[in-house]
Protein backbone atom coordinates (compact mmCIF):
# COMPACT_ATOMS: atom_id res chain seq x y z
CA UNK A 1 0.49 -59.45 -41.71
CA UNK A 2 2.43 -62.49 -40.24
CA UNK A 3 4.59 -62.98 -37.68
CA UNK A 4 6.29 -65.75 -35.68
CA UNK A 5 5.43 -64.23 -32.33
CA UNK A 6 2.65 -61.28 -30.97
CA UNK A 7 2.71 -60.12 -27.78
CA UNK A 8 0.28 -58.22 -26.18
CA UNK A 9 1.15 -55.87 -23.70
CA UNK A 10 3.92 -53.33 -23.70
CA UNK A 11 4.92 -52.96 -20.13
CA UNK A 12 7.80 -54.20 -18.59
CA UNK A 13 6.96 -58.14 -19.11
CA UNK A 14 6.27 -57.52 -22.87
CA UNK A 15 9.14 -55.47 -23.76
CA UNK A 16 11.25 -58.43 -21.92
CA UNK A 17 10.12 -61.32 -23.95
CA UNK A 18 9.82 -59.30 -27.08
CA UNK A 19 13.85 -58.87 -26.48
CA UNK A 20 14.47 -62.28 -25.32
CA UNK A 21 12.24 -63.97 -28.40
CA UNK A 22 13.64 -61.52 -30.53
CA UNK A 23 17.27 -62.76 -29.76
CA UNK A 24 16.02 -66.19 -30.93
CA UNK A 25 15.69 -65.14 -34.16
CA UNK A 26 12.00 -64.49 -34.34
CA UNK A 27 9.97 -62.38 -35.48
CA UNK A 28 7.76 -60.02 -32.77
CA UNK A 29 4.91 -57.87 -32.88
CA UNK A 30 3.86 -56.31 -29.66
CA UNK A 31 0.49 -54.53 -29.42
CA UNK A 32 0.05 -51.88 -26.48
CA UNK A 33 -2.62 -49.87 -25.73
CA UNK A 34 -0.67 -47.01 -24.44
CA UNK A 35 1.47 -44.73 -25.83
CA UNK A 36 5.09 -45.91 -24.68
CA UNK A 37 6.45 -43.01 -24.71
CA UNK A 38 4.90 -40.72 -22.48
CA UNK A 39 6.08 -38.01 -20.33
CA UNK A 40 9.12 -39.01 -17.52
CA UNK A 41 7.62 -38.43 -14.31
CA UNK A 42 9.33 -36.04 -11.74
CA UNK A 43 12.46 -37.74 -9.68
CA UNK A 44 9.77 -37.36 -6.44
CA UNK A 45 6.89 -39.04 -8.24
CA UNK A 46 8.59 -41.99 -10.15
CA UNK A 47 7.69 -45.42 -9.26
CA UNK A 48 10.31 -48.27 -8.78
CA UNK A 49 11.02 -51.80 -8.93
CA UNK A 50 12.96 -54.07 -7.03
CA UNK A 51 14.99 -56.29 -9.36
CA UNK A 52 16.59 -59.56 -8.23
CA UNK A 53 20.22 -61.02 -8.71
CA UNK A 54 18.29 -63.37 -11.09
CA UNK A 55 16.59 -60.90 -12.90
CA UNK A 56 20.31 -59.12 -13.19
CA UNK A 57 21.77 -61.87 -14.55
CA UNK A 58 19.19 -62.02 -17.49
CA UNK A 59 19.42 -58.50 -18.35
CA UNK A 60 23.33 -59.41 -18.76
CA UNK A 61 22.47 -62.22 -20.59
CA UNK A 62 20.92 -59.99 -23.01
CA UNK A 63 23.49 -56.91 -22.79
CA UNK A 64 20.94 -54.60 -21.56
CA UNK A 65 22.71 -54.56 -18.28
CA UNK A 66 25.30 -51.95 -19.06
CA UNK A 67 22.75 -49.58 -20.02
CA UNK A 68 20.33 -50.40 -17.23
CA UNK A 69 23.52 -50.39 -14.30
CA UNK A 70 23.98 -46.34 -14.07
CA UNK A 71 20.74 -45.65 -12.73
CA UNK A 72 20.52 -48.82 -10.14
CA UNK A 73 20.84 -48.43 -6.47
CA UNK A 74 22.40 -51.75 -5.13
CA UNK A 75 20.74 -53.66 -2.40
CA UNK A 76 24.56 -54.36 -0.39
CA UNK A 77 22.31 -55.28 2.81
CA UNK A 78 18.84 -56.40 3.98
CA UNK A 79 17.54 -55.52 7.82
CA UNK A 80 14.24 -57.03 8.85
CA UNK A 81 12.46 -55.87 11.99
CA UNK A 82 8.80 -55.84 14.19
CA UNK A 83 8.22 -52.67 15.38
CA UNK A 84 8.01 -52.73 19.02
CA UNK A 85 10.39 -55.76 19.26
CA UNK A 86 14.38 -56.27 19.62
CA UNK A 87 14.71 -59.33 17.11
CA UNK A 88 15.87 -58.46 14.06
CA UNK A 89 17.58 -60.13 11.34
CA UNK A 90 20.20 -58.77 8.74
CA UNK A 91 21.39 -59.94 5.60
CA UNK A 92 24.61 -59.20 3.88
CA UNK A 93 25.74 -59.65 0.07
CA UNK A 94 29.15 -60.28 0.83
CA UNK A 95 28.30 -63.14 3.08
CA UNK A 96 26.73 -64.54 -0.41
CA UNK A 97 29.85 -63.49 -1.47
CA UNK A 98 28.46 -61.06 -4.16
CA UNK A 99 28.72 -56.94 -4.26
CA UNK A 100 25.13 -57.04 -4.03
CA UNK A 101 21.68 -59.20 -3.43
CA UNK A 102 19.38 -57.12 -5.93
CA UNK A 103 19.41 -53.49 -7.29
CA UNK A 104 16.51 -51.15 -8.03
CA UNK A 105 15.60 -48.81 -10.30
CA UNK A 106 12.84 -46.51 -11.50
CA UNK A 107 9.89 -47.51 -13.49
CA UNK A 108 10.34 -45.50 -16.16
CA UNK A 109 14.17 -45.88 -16.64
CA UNK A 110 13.87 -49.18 -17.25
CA UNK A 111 10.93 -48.96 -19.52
CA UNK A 112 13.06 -46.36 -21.46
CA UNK A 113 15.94 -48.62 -21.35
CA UNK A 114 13.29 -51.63 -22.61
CA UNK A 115 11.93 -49.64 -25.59
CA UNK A 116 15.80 -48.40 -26.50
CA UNK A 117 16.31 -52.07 -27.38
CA UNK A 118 12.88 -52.90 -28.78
CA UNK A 119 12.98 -50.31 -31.16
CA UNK A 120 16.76 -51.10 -32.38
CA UNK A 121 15.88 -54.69 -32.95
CA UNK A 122 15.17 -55.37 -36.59
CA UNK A 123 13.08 -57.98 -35.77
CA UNK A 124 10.66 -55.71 -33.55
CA UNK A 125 7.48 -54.53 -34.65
CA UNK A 126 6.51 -51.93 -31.80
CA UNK A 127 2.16 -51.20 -32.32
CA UNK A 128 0.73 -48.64 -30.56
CA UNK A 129 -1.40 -47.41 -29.97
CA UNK A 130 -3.63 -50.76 -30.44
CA UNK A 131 -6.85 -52.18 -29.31
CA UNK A 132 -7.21 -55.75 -29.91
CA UNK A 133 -11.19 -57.08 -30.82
CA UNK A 134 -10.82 -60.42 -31.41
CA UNK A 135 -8.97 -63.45 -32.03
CA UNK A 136 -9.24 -66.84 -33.15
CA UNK A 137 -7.38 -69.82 -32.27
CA UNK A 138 -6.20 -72.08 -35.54
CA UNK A 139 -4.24 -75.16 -35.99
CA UNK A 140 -1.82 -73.58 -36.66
CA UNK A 141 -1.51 -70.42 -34.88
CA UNK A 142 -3.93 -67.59 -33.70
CA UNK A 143 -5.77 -64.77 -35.66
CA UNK A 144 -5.71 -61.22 -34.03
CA UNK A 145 -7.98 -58.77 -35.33
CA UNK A 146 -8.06 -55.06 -34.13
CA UNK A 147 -7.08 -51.52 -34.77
CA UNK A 148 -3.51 -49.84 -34.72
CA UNK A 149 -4.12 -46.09 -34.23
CA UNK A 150 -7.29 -46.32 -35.25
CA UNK A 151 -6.95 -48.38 -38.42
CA UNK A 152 -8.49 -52.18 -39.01
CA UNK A 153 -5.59 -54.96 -38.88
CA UNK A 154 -5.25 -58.26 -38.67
CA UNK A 155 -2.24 -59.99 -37.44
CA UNK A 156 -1.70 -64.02 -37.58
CA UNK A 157 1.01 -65.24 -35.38
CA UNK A 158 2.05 -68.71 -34.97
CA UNK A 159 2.27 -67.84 -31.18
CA UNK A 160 0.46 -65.71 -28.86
CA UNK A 161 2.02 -64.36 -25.40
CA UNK A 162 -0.25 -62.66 -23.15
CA UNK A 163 1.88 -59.98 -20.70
CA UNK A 164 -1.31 -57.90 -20.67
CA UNK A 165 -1.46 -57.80 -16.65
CA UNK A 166 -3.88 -59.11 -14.43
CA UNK A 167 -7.05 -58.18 -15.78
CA UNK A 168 -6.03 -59.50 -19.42
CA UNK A 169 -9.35 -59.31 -21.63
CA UNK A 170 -8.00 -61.34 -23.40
CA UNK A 171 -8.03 -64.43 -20.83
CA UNK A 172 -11.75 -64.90 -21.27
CA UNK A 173 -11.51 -65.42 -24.82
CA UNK A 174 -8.83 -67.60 -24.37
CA UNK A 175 -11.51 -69.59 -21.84
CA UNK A 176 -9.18 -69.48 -18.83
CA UNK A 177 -10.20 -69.45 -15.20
CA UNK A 178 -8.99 -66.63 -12.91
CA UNK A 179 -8.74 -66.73 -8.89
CA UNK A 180 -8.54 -63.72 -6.81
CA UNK A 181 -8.28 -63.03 -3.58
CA UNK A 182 -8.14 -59.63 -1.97
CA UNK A 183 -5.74 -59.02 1.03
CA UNK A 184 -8.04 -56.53 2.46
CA UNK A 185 -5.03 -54.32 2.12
CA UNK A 186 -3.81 -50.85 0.58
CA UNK A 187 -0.29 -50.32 -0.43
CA UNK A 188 0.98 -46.62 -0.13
CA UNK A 189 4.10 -46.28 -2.20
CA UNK A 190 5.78 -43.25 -2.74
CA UNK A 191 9.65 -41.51 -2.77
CA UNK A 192 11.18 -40.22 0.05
CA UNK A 193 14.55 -38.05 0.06
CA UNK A 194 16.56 -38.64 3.00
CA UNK A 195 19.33 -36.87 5.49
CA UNK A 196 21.53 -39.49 5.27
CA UNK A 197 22.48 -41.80 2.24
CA UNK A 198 21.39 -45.69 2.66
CA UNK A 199 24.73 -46.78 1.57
CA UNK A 200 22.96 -50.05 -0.08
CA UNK A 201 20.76 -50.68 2.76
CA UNK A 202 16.79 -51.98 2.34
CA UNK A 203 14.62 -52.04 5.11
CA UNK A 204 11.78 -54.63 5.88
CA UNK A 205 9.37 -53.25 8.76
CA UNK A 206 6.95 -55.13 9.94
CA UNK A 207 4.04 -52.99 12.10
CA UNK A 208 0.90 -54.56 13.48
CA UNK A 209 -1.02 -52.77 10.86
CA UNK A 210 1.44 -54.16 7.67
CA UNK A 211 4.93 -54.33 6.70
CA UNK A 212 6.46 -51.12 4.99
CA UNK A 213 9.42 -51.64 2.98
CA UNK A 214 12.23 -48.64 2.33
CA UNK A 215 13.96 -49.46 -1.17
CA UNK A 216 17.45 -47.48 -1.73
CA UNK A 217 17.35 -45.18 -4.80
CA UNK A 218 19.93 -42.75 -6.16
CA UNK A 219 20.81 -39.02 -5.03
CA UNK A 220 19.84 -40.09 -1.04
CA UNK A 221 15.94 -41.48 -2.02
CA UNK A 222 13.96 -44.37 -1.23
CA UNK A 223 11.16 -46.05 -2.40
CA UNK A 224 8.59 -46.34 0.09
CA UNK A 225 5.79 -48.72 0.14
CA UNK A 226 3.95 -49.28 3.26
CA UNK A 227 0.67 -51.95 3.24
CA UNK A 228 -2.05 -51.16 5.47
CA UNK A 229 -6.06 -51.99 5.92
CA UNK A 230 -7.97 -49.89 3.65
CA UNK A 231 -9.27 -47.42 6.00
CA UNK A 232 -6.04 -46.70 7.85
CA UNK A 233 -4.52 -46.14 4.10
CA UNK A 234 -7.20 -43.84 3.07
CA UNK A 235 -6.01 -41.65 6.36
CA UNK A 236 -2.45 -41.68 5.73
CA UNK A 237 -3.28 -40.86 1.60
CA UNK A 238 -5.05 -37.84 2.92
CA UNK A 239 -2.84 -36.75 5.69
CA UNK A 240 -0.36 -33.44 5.27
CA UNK A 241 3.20 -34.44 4.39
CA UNK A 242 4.06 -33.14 8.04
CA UNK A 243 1.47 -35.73 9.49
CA UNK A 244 2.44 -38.82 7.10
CA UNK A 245 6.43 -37.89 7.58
CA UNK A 246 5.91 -38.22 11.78
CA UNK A 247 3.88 -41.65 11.46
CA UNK A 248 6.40 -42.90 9.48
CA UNK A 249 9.33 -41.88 11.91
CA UNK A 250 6.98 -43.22 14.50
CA UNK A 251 6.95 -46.56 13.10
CA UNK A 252 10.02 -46.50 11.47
CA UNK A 253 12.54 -43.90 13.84
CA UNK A 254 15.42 -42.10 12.78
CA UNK A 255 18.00 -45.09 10.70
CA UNK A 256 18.47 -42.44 8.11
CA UNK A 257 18.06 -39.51 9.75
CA UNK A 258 15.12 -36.94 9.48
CA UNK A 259 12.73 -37.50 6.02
CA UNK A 260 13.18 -34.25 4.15
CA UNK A 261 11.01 -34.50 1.07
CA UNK A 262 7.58 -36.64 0.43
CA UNK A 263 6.90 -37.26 -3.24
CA UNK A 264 3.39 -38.00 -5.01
CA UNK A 265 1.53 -40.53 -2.65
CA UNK A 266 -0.03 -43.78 -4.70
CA UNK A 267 -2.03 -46.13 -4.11
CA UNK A 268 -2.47 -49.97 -5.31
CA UNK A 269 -5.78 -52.25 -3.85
CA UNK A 270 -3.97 -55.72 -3.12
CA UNK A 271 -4.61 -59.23 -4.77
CA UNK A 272 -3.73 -62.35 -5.05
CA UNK A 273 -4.52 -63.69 -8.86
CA UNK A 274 -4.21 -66.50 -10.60
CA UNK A 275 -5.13 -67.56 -14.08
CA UNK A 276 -4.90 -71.24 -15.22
CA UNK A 277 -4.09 -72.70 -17.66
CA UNK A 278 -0.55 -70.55 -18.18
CA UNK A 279 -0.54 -72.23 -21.67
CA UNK A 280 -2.84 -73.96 -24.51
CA UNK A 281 -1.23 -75.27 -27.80
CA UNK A 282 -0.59 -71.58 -29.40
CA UNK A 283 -0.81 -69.64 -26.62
CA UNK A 284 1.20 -68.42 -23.24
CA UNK A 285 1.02 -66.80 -20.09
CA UNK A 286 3.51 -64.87 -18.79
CA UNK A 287 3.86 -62.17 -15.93
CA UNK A 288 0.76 -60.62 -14.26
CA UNK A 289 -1.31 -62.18 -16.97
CA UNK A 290 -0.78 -65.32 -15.10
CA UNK A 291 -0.18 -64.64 -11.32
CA UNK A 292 -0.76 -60.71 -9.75
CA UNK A 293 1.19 -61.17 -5.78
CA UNK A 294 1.36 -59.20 -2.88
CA UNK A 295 4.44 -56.85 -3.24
CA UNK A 296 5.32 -57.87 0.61
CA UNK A 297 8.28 -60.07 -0.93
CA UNK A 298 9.51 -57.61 -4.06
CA UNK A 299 8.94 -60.71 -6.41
CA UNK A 300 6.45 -59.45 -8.68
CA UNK A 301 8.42 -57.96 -11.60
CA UNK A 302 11.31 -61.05 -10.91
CA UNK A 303 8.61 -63.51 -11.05
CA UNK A 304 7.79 -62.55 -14.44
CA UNK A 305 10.66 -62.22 -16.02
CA UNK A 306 11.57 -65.97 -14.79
CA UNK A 307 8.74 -66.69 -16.85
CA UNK A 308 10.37 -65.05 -19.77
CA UNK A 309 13.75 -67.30 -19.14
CA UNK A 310 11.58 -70.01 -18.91
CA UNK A 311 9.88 -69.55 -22.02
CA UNK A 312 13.45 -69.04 -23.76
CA UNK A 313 14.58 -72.31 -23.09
CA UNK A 314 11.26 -74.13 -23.42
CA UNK A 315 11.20 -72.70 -27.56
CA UNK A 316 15.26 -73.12 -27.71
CA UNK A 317 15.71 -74.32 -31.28
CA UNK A 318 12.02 -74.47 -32.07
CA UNK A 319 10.07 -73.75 -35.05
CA UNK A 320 7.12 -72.85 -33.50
CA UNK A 321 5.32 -75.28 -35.61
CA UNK A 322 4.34 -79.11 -34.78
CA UNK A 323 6.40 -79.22 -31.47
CA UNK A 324 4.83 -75.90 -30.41
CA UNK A 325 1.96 -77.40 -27.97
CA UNK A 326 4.42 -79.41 -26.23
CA UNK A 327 7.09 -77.07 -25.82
CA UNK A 328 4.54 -74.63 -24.52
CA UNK A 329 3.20 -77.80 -22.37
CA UNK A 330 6.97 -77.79 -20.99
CA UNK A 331 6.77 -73.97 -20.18
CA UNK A 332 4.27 -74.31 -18.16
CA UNK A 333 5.29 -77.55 -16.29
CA UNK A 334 8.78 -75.81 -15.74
CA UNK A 335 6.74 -72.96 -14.02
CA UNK A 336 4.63 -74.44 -11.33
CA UNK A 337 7.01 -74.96 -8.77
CA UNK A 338 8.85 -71.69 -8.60
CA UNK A 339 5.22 -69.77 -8.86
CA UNK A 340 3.12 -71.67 -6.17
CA UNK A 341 6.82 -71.18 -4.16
CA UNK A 342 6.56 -67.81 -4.75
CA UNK A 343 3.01 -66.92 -3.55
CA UNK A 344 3.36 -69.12 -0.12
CA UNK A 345 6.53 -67.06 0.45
CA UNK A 346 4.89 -64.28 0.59
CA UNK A 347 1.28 -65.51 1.95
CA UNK A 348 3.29 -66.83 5.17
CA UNK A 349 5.11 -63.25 5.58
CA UNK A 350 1.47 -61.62 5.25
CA UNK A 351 -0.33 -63.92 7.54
CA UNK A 352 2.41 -63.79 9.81
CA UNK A 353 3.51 -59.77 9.86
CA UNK A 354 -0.06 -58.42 8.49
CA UNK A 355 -1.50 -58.42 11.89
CA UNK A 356 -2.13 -57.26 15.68
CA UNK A 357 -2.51 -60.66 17.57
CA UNK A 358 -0.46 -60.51 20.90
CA UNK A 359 0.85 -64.49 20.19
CA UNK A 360 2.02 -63.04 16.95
CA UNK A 361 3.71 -60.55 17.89
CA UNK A 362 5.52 -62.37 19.91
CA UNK A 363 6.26 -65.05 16.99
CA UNK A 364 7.07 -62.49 14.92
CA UNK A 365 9.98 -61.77 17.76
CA UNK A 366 11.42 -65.36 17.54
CA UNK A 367 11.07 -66.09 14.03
CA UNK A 368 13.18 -62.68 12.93
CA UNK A 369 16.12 -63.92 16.25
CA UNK A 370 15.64 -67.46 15.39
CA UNK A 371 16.96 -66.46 11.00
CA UNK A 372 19.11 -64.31 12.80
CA UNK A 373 21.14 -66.77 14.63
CA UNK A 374 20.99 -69.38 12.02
CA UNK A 375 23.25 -68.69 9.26
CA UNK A 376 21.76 -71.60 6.69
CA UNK A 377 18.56 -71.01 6.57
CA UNK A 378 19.89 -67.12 6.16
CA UNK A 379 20.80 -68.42 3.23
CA UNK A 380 18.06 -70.13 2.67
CA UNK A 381 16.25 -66.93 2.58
CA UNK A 382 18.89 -65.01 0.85
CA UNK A 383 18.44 -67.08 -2.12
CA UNK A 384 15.08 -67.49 -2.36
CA UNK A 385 14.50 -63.67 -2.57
CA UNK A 386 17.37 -63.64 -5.23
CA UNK A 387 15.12 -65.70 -7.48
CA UNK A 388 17.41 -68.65 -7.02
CA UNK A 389 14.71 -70.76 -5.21
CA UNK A 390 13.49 -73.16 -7.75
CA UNK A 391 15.64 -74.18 -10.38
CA UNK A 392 17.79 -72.17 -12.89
CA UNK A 393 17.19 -71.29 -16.65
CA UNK A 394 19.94 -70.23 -19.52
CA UNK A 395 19.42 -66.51 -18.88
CA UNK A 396 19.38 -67.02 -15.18
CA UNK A 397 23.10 -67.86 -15.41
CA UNK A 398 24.18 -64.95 -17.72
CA UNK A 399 23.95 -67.10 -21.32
CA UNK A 400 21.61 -65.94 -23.84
């Protein structure tokens, strides 16, 4: 079969640019190796994700929003503290002058929400589940060989888009060089049910051990993910609920009264990857495929779908033919800034909050009273963790 456009990978990133290239009037196949549409998890268990005011904006940009809005939890205002020390900083939406900085939702919501649209676009082809064997780069586009459900087929696209995550098979194939780094560090995330409702508060705690950060959900939850060293993870993954509920008060006290309900404990082993080159002359990175960050600035998920917007208005009014190396050359020019941005954002807040060091902790003090007391580069900050730091796409301002 043939097809303007096949994406592999069906997560999040995939189901994204599937829409948005979709909307261009191309034609998509995604391949996924899962099966989309597995059981919802309980309300305790389900994982969430931190979306932008960027990231809003393209989901309105692609009327998705309405759908997606009803099972948000704004973020109205941001504190940021050290544990042990009286400097804080605090960040308000309507100082932006907006109702609110970034909203977040569960996992599997928005996946839902995702595969709604997919599967309602005409111009969709939704594969799974698929395993992809090979493929072959032409001058014209790429050759993808595999099985759907079992069964031999062969699918020529005249692009490919990678959204396969960060350890993409595919990527070797494609000769491209990955760099990782570990953090040495475990994140812990899991859902907590509160005595008291947020009422559009997040939390940023830094401890001497990691930052944890408390993420407002609906129905008085939060999302809870708390980076520590491996070993001291491993302990709190094991502890009772009693035992993990009273460090967490220890380090984190009483802001919304007393914890009253632990869900499901996970656990993610933290890197820092990179794979380069995020394009070739039929082919595109986008997502984790490209760069996997540490989740200490809640930019993983908005990263990628900047990519996507970026990739929109790269192939604006392209055939995907002749022009197509260049315009993906222009993709991944257009990218470099805002990605390298993004990882020293949050390598700084790591190397700076990830750690014990009595001179740091005192830093640690001044830096959070010296954003405090100065209301630009507040806003400085602000924007940057909107997704507003480097440059603006179509989607990015709410036109498709």
């Amino acid at each position: 079969m043939k097809t303007d456009v096949c994406i592999i990978g069906g997560g999040l990133v995939g189901l994204s640019a599937a829409l948005v290239l979709a909307r261009q009037g191309r034609s998509v196949t995604l391949l996924e190796a899962r099966d989309l549409s597995a059981v919802e998890p309980e309300s305790m268990d389900a994982r969430s994700i931190a979306l932008s005011l960027s990231s809003q904006r393209i989901f309105e940009a692609l009327d998705i929003w309405d759908d997606l809005a009803p099972n948000c939890a704004p973020i109205r205002h941001i504190h940021v503290s050290s544990a042990g020390h009286l400097g804080a900083t605090r960040l308000h939406a309507d100082e932006q002058g907006l109702d609110a900085m970034g909203q977040v939702i569960e996992y599997h919501l928005l996946q839902q929400t995702l595969l709604v649209e997919a599967e309602r676009e005409a111009r969709i082809e939704l594969l799974f589940p698929a395993e992809v064997e090979d493929l072959q780069q032409q001058t014209d586009g790429v050759s993808i060989e595999g099985r759907i459900d079992g069964q031999p087929r062969r699918i020529e696209a005249r692009l490919l888009l990678l959204a396969d995550g960060g350890q993409s098979a595919l990527a070797g194939q494609l000769g491209l060089q990955r760099e990782e780094q570990s953090y040495r560090q475990t994140a812990i995330v899991a859902n907590l049910r509160c005595e008291r409702d947020g009422e559009g508060w997040a939390y940023e705690r830094f401890t001497a051990s990691g930052p944890m950060a408390w993420l407002p959900l609906t129905r008085e939850r939060y999302a809870l993910v708390w980076t520590l060293p491996p070993q001291q993870a491993e302990t709190m993954l094991q502890a009772t609920d009693e035992d993990f509920v009273a460090a967490l008060h220890r380090l984190f006290g009483y802001r919304l009264g007393r914890i009253l309900e632990v869900g499901r404990r996970g656990r993610f082993e933290l890197m820092l990857r990179r794979t380069r080159p995020l394009s070739g002359p039929r082919w595109a990175l986008v997502g984790n495929a490209a760069n996997a960050l540490h989740p200490v600035a809640g930019q993983g998920f908005n990263l990628a779908l900047r990519d996507v917007a970026a990739l929109h208005d790269a192939l604006r009014d392209s055939a995907l033919q002749a022009d197509l190396p260049e315009r993906l050359a222009d993709y991944a020019a257009s990218r470099v800034e805002d990605q390298e941005r993004t990882i020293r954002w949050g390598n700084r807040l790591v190397d700076l909050f990830s750690n014990d060091l009595p001179l740091l902790d005192h830093a640690r003090a001044a830096a959070l009273g010296l954003l405090e007391r100065c209301p630009p580069l507040k806003r400085e900050v602000a924007w940057q963790g909107m997704g507003y730091g480097a440059g603006l796409s179509s989607l990015m301002r709410g036109r498709a």
